[in-house]
Protein backbone atom coordinates (compact mmCIF):
# COMPACT_ATOMS: atom_id res chain seq x y z
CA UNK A 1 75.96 -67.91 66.95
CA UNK A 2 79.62 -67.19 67.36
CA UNK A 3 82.36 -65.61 65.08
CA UNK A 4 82.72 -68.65 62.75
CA UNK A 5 78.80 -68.81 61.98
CA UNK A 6 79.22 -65.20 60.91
CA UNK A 7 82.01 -65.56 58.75
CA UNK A 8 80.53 -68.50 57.25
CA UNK A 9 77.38 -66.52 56.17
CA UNK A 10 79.18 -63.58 54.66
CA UNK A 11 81.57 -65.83 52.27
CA UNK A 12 78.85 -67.81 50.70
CA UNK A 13 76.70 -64.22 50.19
CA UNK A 14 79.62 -62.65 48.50
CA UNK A 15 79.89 -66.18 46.42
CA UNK A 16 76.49 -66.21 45.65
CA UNK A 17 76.46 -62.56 44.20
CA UNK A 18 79.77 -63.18 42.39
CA UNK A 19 78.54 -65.53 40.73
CA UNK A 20 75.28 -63.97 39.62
CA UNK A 21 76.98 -60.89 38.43
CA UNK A 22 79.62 -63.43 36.52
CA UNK A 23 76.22 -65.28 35.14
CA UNK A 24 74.65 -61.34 33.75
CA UNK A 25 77.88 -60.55 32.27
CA UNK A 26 78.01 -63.38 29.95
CA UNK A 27 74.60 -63.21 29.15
CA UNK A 28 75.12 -59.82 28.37
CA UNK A 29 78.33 -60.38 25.92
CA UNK A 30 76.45 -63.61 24.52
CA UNK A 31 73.28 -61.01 23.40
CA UNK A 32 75.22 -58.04 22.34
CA UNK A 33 75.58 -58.59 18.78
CA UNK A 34 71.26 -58.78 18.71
CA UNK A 35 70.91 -55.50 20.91
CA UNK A 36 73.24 -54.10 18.47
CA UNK A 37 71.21 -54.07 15.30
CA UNK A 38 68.50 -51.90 14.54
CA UNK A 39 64.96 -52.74 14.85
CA UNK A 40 62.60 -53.58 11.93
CA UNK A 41 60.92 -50.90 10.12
CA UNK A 42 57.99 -53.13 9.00
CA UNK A 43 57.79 -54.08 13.09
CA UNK A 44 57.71 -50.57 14.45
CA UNK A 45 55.32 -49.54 11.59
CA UNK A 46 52.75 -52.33 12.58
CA UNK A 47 53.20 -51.43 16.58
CA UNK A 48 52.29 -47.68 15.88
CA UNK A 49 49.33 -48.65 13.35
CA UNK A 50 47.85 -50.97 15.98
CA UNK A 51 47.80 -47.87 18.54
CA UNK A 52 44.49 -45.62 18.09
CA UNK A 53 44.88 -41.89 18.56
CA UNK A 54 42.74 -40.21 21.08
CA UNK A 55 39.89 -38.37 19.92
CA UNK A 56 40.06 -34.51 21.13
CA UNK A 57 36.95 -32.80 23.09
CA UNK A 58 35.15 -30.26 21.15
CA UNK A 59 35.06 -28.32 24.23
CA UNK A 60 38.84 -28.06 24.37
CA UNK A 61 39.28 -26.88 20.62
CA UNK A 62 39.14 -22.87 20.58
CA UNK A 63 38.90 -21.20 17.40
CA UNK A 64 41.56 -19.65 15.64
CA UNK A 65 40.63 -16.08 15.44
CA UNK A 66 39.62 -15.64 18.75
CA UNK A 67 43.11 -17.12 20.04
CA UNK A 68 44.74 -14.54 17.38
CA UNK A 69 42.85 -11.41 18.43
CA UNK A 70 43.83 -12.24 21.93
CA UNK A 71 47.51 -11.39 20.90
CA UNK A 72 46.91 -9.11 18.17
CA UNK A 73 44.00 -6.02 19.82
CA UNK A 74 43.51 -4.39 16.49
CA UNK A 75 40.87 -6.98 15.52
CA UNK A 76 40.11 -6.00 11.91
CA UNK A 77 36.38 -7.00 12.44
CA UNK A 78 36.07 -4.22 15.05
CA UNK A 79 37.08 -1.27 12.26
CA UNK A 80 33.29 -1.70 11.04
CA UNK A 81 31.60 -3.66 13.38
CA UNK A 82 31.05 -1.89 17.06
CA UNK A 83 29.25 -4.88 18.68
CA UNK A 84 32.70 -7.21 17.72
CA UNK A 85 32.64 -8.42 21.24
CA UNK A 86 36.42 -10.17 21.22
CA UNK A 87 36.75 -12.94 23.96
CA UNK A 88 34.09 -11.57 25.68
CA UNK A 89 33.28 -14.83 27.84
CA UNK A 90 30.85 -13.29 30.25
CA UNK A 91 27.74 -14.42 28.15
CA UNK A 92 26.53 -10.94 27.93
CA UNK A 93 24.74 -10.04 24.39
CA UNK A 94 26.52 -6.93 22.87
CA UNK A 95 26.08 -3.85 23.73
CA UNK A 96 23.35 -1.81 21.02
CA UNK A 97 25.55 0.89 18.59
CA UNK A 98 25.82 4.28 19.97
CA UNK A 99 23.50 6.63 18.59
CA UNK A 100 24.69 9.37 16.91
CA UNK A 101 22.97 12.44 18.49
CA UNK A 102 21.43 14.84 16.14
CA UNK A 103 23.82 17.93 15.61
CA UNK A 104 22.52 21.33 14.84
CA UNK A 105 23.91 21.33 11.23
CA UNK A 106 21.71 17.86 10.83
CA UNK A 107 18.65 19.50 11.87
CA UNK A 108 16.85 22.18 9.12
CA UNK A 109 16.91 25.38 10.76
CA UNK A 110 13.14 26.36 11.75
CA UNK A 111 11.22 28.50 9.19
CA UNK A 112 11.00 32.19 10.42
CA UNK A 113 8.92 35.19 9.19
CA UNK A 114 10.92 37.94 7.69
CA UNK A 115 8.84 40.22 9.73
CA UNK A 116 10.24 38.62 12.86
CA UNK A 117 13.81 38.75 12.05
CA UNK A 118 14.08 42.92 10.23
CA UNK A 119 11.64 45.89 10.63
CA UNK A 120 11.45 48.41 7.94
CA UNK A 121 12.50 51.63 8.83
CA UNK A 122 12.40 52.95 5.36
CA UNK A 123 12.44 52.25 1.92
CA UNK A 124 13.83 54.44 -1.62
CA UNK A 125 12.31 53.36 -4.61
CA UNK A 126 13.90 54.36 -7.68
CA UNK A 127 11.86 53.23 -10.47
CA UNK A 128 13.97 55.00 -13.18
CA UNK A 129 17.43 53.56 -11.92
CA UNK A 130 16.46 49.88 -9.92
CA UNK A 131 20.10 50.17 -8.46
CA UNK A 132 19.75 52.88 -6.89
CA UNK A 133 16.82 51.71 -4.70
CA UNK A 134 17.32 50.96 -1.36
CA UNK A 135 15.82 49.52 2.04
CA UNK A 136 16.88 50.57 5.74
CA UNK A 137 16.29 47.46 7.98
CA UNK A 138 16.62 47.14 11.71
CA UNK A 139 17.42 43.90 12.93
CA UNK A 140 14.52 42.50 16.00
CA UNK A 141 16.29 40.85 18.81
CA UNK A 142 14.74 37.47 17.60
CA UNK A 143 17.50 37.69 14.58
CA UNK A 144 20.29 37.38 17.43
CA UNK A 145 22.26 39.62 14.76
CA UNK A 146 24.08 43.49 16.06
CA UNK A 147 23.16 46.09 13.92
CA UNK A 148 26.30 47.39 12.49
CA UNK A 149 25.60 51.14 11.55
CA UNK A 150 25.52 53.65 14.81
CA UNK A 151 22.20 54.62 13.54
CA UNK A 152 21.07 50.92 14.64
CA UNK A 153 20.21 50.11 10.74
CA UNK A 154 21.33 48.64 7.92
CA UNK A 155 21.11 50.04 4.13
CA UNK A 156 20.01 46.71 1.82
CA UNK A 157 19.95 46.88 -2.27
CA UNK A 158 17.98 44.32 -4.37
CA UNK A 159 20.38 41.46 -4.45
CA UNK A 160 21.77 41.57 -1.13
CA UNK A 161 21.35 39.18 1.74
CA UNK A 162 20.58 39.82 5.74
CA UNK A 163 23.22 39.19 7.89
CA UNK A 164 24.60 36.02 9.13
CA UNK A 165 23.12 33.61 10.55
CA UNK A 166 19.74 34.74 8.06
CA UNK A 167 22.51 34.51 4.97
CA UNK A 168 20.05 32.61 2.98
CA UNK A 169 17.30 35.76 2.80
CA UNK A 170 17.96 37.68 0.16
CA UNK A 171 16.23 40.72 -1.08
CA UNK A 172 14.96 40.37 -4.34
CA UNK A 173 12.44 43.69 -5.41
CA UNK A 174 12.09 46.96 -3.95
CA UNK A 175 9.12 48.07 -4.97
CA UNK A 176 6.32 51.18 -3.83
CA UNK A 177 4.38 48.46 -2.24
CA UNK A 178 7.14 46.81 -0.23
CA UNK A 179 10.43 44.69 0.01
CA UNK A 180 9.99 41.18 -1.55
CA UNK A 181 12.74 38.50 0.59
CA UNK A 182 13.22 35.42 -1.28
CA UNK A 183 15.32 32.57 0.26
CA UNK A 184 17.28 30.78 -0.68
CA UNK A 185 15.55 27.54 0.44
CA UNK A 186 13.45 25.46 -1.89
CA UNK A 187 9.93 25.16 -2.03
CA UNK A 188 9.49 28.48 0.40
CA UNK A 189 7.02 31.28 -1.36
CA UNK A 190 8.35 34.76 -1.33
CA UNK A 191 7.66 37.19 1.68
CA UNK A 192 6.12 41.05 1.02
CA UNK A 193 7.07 43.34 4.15
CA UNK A 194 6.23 46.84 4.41
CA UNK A 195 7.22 49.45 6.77
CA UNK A 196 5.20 49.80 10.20
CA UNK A 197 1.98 52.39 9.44
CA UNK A 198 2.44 55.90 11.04
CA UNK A 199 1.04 56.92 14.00
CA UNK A 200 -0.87 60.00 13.79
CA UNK A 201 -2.12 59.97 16.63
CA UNK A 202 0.54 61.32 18.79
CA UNK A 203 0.88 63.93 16.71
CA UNK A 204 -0.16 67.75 15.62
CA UNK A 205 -1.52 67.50 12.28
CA UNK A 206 -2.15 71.43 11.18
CA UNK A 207 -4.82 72.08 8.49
CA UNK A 208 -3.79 74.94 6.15
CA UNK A 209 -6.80 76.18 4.20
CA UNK A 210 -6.77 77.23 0.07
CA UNK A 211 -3.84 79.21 -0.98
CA UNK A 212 -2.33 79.41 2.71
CA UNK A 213 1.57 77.78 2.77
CA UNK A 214 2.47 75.93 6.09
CA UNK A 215 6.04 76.70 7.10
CA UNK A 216 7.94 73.94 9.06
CA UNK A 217 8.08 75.27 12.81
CA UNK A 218 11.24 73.50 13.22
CA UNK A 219 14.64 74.99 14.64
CA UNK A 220 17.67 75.16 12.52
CA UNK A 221 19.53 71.99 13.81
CA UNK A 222 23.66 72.98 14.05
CA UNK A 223 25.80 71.39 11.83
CA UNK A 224 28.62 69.54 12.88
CA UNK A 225 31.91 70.70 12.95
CA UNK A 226 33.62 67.44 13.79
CA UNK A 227 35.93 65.89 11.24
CA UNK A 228 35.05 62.26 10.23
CA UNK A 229 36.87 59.61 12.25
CA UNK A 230 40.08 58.33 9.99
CA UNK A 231 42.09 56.76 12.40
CA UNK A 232 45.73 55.89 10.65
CA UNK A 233 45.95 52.37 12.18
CA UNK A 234 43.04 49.98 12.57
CA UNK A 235 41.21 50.56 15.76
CA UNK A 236 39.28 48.39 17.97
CA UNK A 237 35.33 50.28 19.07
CA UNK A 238 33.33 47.44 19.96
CA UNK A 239 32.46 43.55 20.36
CA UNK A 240 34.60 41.94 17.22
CA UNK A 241 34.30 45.72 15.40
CA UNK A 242 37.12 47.33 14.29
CA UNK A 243 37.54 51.07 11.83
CA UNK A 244 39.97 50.40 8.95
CA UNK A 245 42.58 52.64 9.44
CA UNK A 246 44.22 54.33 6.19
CA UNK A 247 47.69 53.91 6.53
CA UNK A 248 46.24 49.59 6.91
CA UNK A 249 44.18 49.86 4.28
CA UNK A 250 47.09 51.61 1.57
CA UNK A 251 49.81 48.94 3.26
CA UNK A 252 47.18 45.71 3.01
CA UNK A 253 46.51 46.87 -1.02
CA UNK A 254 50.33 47.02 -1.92
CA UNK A 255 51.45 44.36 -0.13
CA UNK A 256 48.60 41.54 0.29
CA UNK A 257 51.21 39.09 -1.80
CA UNK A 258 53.43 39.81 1.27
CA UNK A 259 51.20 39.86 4.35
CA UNK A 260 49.66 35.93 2.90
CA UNK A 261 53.78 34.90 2.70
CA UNK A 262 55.20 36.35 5.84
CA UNK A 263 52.07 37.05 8.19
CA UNK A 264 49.90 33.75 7.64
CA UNK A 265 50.13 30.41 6.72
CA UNK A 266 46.40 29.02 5.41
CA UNK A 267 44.90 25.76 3.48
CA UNK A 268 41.73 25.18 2.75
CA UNK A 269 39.34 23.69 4.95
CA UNK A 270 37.67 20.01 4.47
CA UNK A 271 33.64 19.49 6.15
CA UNK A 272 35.36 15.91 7.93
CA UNK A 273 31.67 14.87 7.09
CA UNK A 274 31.09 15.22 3.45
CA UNK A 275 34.99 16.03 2.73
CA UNK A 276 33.84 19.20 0.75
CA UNK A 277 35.86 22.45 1.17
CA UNK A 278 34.24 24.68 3.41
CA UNK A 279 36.71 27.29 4.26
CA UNK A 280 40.01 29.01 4.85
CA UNK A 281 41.65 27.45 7.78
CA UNK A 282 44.63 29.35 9.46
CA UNK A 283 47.21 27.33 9.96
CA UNK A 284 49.50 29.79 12.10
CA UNK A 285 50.12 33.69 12.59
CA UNK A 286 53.13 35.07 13.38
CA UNK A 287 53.48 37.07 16.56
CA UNK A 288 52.78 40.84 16.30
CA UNK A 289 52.21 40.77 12.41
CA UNK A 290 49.38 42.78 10.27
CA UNK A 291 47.06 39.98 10.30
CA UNK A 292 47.11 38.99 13.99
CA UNK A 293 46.42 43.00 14.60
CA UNK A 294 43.32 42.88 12.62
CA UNK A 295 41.81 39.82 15.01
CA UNK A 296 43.52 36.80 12.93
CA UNK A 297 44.12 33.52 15.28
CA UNK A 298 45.33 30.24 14.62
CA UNK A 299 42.98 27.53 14.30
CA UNK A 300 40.24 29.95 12.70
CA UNK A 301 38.13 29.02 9.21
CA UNK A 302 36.81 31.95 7.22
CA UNK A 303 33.55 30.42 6.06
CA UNK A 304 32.22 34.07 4.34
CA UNK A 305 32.66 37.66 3.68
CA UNK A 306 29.29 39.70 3.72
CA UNK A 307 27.69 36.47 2.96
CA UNK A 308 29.31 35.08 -0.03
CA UNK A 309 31.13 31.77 0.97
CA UNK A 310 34.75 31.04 0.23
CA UNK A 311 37.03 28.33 0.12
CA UNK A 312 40.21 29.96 -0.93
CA UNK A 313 42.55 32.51 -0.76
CA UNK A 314 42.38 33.37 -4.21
CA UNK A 315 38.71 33.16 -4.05
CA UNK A 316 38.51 35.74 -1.29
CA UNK A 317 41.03 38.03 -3.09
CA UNK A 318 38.67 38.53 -5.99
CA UNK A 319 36.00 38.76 -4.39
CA UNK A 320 37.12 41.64 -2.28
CA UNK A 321 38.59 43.22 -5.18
CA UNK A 322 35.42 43.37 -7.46
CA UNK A 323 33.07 44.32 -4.62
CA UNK A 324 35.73 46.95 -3.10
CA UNK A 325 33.43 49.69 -4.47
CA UNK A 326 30.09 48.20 -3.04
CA UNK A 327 30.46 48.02 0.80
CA UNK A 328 31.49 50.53 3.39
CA UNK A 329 31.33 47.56 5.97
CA UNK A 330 32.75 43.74 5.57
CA UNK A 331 31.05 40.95 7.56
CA UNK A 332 33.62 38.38 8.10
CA UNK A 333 32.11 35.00 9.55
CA UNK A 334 34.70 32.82 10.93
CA UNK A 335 34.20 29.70 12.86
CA UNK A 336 36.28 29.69 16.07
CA UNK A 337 36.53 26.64 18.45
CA UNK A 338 33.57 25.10 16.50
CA UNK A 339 31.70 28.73 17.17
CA UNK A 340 30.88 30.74 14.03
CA UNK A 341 31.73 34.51 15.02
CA UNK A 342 30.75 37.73 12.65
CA UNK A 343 33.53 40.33 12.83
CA UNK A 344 32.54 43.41 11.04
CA UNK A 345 35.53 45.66 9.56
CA UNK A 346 34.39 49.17 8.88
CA UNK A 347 35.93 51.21 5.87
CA UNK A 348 37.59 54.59 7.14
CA UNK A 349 34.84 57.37 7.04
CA UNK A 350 35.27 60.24 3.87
């Protein structure tokens, strides 16, 4: 094939594709006015009736909550229901509800004998004058209570109670034949205790005969020179004891309005379970105050003073007021880091 073949080829290719493209172009311009006008409604309405839509899996639908506590944690369900188990796809079953273990407050405190908890070391009956009656107890180890007085006792009237936590004994009669504890639990029977029978036989019993007078063969026992102890400012002795001083004790009666507004800040104190006041919670102390010397820390609840509960400030005030002429000690119960603690605040000696 030489030069001329070549040539020859190429011409009529570029004739042939002229004249196609020539041939498009008027088909094109002949059809333009047609593609130019919009399509029929009725048409297009019949095309997309005749198409079926597809029918989804029920495997592939998810339900709406679960998609919207995916995004949103604080599923409303869970606020009351602890086995609410989300999008928990493991196929697990749900966990059973915690149980709530049994508190000491839940449980009734175990009946004890009276006899177990005190021992009667003596007992004044005054059967003109009932008030003036009264009942030395020693507390037995079992009662997990210190005895307050140095004389390891404590002096009881007819109406008082034992010492926390054995609040809810009272003593009820003093009588020649015994103490009578009532409590104040229903359905339990009163309790008669009497002091321990004397031993006689480790001791000299002398027999004087008809007319004869036995003198006591006892020394003469010195008496004490020593003044009574009156410290000025409150002093610590012991384990959550402290002695009143008296320059305290004047200061705390003219200016208890001023020691609650400067010293303390309180509220009263909710049970979180039954929502029932329960005590005087202290909110804060101020550093190096009259309250924070005599043992007061923030965070504590006064639950009772000498066993009488109290729930307010007020409440406390009167009570110490009215009863400021019936105890020489105070038995403050406070509950400290869920802990209930007795402090015991002695009056200054006379």
């Amino acid at each position: 094939m030489n030069i001329g073949h070549v040539k020859l080829f190429s011409w009529g290719g570029a004739a042939l594709l002229t004249a196609g493209l020539g041939l498009y172009v008027v088909t094109f311009v002949k059809d333009l006015p047609a593609k130019r006008r919009l399509p029929d409604p009725k048409t297009i309405f019949n095309v997309l009736e005749a198409v079926h839509p597809e029918k989804p899996k029920a495997a592939d639908l998810v339900a709406y909550e679960d998609v919207r506590r995916l995004y949103l944690p604080n599923c409303e369900r869970c606020k009351n229901d602890p086995n609410c188990r989300h999008l928990n796809w493991t196929g697990k079953p749900p966990a059973p509800p915690p149980v709530e273990a049994e508190t000491q407050e839940d449980r009734p405190p175990p009946r004890v004998a009276v006899s177990e908890l005190v021992k009667i070391l003596m007992v004044k009956v005054d059967l003109a004058d009932r008030t003036h009656s009264e009942v030395l107890v020693r507390y037995r180890p079992k009662a997990s209570v210190t005895n307050p007085s140095p004389a390891g006792g404590s002096y009881l009237k007819e109406g008082d109670h034992l010492a926390t936590p054995h609040s809810g004994v009272r003593v009820e009669q003093i009588s020649p034949q015994g103490v009578y504890f009532v409590f104040d639990e229903s359905g339990r029977d009163p309790e008669l205790l009497t002091p321990d029978e004397f031993d006689v036989g480790a001791t000299i019993v002398k027999v004087v005969g008809e007319g004869e007078v036995m003198l006591p063969d006892v020394p003469s026992i010195p008496r004490s020179q020593a003044a009574p102890w009156r410290p000025e400012k409150t002093t610590a002795f012991g384990q959550n004891r402290w002695m009143l001083g008296t320059d305290d004790v004047t200061y705390a009666n003219e200016n208890f309005a001023k020691i609650l507004a400067d010293d303390v800040r309180t509220a009263r104190h909710q049970d979180p379970r039954s929502g029932k006041y329960d005590g005087i919670e202290i909110k804060s102390v101020t550093q190096g105050s009259f309250a924070e010397r005599h043992g007061a820390q923030e965070g504590d609840v006064i639950k009772s003073i000498n066993g009488h509960p109290v729930t307010s400030v007020q409440e406390a005030i009167n009570y110490a007021k009215m009863n400021a002429n019936q105890f020489t000690t105070w038995e403050v119960v406070v509950d400290r880091n869920g802990k209930l603690v007795t402090f015991y605040f002695h009056s200054p000696q006379q």
